[in-house]
N, C-alpha and C. Protein backbone atom coordinates (compact mmCIF):
# COMPACT_ATOMS: atom_id res chain seq x y z
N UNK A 1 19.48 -9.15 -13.07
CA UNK A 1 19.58 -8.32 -11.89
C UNK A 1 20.20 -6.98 -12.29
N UNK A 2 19.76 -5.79 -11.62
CA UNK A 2 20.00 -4.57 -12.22
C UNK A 2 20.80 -4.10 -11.10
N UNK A 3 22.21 -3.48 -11.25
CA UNK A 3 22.75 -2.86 -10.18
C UNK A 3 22.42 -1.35 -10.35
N UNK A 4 22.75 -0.87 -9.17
CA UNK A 4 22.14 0.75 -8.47
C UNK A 4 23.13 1.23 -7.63
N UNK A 5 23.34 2.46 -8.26
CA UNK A 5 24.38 3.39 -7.02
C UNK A 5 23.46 3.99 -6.22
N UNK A 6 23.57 4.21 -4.60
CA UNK A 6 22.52 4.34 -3.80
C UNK A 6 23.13 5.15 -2.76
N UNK A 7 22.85 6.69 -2.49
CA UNK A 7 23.00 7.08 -1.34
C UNK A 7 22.54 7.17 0.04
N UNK A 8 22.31 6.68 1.04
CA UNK A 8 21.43 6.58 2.12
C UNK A 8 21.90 7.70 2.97
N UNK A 9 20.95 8.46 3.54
CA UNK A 9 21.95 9.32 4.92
C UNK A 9 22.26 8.46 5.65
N UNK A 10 23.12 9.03 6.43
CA UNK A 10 24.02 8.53 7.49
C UNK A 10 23.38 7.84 8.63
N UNK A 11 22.24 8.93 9.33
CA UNK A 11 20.97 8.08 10.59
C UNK A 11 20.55 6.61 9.54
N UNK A 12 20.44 6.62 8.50
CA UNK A 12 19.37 5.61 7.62
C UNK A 12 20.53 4.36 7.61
N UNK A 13 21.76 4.59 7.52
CA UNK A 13 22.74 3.81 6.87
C UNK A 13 23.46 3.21 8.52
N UNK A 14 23.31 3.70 9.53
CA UNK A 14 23.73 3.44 10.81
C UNK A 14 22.77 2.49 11.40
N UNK A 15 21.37 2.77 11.18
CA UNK A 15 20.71 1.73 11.78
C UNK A 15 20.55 1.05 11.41
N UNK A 16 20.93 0.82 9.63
CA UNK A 16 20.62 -0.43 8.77
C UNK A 16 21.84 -0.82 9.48
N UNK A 17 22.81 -0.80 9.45
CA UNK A 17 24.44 -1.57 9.89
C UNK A 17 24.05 -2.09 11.30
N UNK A 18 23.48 -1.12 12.49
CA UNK A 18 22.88 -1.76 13.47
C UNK A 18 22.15 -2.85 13.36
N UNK A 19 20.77 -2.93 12.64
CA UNK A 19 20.45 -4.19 12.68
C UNK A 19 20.79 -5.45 12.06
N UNK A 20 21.75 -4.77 11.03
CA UNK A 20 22.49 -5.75 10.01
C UNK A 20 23.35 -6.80 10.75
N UNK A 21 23.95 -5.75 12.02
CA UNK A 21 24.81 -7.04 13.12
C UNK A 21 23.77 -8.20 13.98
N UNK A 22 22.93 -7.85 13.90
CA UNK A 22 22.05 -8.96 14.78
C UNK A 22 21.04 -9.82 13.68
N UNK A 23 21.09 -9.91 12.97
CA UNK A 23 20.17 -10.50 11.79
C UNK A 23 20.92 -11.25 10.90
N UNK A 24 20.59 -12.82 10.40
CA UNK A 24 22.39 -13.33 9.98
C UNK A 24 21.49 -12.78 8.34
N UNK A 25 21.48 -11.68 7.39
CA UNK A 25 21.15 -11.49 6.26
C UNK A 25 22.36 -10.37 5.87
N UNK A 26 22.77 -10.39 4.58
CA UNK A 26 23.41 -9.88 3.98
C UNK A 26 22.54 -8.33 3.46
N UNK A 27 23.48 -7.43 3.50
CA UNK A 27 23.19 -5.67 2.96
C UNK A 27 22.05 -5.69 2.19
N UNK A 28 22.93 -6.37 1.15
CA UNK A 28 22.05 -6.46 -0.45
C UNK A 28 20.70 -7.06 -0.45
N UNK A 29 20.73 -8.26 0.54
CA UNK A 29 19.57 -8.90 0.83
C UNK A 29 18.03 -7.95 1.72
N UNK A 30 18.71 -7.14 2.29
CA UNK A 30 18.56 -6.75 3.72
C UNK A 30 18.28 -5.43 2.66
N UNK A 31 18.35 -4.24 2.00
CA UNK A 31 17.64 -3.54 1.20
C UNK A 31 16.70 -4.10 0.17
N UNK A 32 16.91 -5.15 -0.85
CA UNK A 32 15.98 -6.25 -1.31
C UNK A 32 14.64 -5.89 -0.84
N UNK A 33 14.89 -6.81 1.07
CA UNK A 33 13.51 -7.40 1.23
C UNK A 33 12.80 -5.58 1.62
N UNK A 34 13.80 -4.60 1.94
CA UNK A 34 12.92 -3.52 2.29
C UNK A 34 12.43 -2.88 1.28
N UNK A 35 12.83 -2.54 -0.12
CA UNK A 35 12.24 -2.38 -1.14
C UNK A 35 11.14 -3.25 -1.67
N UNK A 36 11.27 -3.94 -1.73
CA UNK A 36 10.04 -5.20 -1.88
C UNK A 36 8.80 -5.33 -1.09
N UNK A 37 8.94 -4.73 0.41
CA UNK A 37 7.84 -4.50 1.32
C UNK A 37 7.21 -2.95 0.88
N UNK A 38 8.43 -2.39 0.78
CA UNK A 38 7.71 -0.96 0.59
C UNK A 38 6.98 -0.57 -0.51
N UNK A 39 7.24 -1.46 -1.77
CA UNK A 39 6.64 -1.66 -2.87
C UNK A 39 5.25 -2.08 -2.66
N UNK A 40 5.28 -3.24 -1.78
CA UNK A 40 4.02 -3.82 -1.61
C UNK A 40 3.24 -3.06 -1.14
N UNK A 41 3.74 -1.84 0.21
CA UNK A 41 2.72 -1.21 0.86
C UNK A 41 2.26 -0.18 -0.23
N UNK A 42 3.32 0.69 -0.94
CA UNK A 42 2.79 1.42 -1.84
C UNK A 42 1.92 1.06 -3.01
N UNK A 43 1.42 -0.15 -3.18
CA UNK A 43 0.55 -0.88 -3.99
C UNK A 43 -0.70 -0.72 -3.71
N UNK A 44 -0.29 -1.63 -2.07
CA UNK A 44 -1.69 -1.52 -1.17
C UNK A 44 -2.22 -0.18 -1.24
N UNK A 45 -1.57 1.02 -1.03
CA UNK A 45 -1.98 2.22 -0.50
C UNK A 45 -2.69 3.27 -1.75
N UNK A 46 -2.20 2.14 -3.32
CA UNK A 46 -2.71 3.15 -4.69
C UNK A 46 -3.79 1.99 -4.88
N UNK A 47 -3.94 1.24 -4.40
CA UNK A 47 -5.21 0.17 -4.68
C UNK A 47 -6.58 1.15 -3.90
N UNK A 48 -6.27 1.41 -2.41
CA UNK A 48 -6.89 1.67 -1.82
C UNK A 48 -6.99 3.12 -2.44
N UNK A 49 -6.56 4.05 -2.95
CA UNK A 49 -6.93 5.22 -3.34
C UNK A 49 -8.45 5.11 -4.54
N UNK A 50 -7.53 3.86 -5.25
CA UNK A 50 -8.28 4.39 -6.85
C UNK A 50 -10.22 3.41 -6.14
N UNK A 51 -9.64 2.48 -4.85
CA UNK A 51 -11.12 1.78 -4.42
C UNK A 51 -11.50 2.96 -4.01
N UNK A 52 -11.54 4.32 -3.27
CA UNK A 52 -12.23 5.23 -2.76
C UNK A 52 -12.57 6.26 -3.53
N UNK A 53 -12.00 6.08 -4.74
CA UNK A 53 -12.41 7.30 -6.06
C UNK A 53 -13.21 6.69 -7.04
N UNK A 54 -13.53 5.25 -7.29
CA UNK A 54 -14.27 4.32 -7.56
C UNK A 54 -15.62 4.37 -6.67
N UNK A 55 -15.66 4.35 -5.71
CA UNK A 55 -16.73 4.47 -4.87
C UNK A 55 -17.72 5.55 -4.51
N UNK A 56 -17.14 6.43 -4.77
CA UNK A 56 -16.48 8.35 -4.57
C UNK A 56 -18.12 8.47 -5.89
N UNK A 57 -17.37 7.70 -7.13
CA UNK A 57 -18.33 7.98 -8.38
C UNK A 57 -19.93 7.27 -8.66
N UNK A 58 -19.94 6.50 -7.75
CA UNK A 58 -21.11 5.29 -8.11
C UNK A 58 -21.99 5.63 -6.23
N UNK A 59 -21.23 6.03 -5.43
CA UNK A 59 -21.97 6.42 -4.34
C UNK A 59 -23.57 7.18 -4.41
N UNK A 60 -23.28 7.97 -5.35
CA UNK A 60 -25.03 8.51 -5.67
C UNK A 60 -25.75 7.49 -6.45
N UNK A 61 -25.52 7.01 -7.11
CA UNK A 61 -26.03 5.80 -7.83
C UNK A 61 -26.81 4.56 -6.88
N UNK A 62 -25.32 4.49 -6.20
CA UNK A 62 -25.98 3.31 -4.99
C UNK A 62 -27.20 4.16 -4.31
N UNK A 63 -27.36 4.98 -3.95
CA UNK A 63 -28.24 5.56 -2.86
C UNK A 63 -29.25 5.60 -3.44
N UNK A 64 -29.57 5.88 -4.59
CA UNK A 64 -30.38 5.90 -5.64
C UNK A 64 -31.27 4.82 -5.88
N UNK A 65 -30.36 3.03 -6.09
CA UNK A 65 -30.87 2.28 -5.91
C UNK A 65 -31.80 1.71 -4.61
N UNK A 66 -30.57 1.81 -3.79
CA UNK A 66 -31.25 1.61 -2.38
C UNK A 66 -32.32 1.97 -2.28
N UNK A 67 -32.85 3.19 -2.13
CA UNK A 67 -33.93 3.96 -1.87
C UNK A 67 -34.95 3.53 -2.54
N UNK A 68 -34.64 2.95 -3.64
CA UNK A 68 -36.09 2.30 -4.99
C UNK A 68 -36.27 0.74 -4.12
N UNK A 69 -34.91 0.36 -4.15
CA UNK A 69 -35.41 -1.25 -3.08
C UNK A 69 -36.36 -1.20 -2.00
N UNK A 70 -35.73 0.59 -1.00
CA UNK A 70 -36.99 0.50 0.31
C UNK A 70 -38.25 0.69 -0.06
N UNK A 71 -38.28 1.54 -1.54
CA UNK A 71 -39.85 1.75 -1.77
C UNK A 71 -40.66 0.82 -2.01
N UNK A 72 -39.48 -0.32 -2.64
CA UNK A 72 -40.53 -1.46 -2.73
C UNK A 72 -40.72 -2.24 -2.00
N UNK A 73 -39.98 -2.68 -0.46
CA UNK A 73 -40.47 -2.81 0.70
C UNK A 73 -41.37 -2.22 0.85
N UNK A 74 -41.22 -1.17 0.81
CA UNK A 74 -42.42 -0.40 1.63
C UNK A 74 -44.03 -0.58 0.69
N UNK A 75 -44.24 -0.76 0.04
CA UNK A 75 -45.30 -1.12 -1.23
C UNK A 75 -45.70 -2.55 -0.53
N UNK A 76 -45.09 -3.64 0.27
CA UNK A 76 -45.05 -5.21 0.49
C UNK A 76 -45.98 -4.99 2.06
């Protein structure tokens, strides 16, 4: 386990203490699981980039194909 000196502003550090009283989880726990979510979303959100720059490159390609599949419908 790696410790971290961590400054939060004050609005950020008030509402964590706010919900910290109604939730039976500890500080440490309670930044944990929010780093750990936010990690996850920022995962999700570079997955989804590099799927639309991936797609971005092969998009003329696909259309390309497609269009040879309708011709050969259209030949049937």
């Amino acid at each position: 386990m790696k410790n971290i000196s961590l400054k939060l502003q004050d609005p950020v550090f008030q509402e964590m203490e706010k919900i910290l009283e109604n939730v039976q989880v500890s500080r440490n726990k309670y930044i944990n699981e929010a780093i750990e979510y936010y990690n996850a979303l920022q995962d999700r959100l570079l997955l989804e980039k590099q799927l639309l720059q991936e797609s971005a490159m092969v998009s003329a390609d696909s259309m390309a194909v497609l269009h040879e599949f309708e011709a050969i419908e259209d030949e049937w």
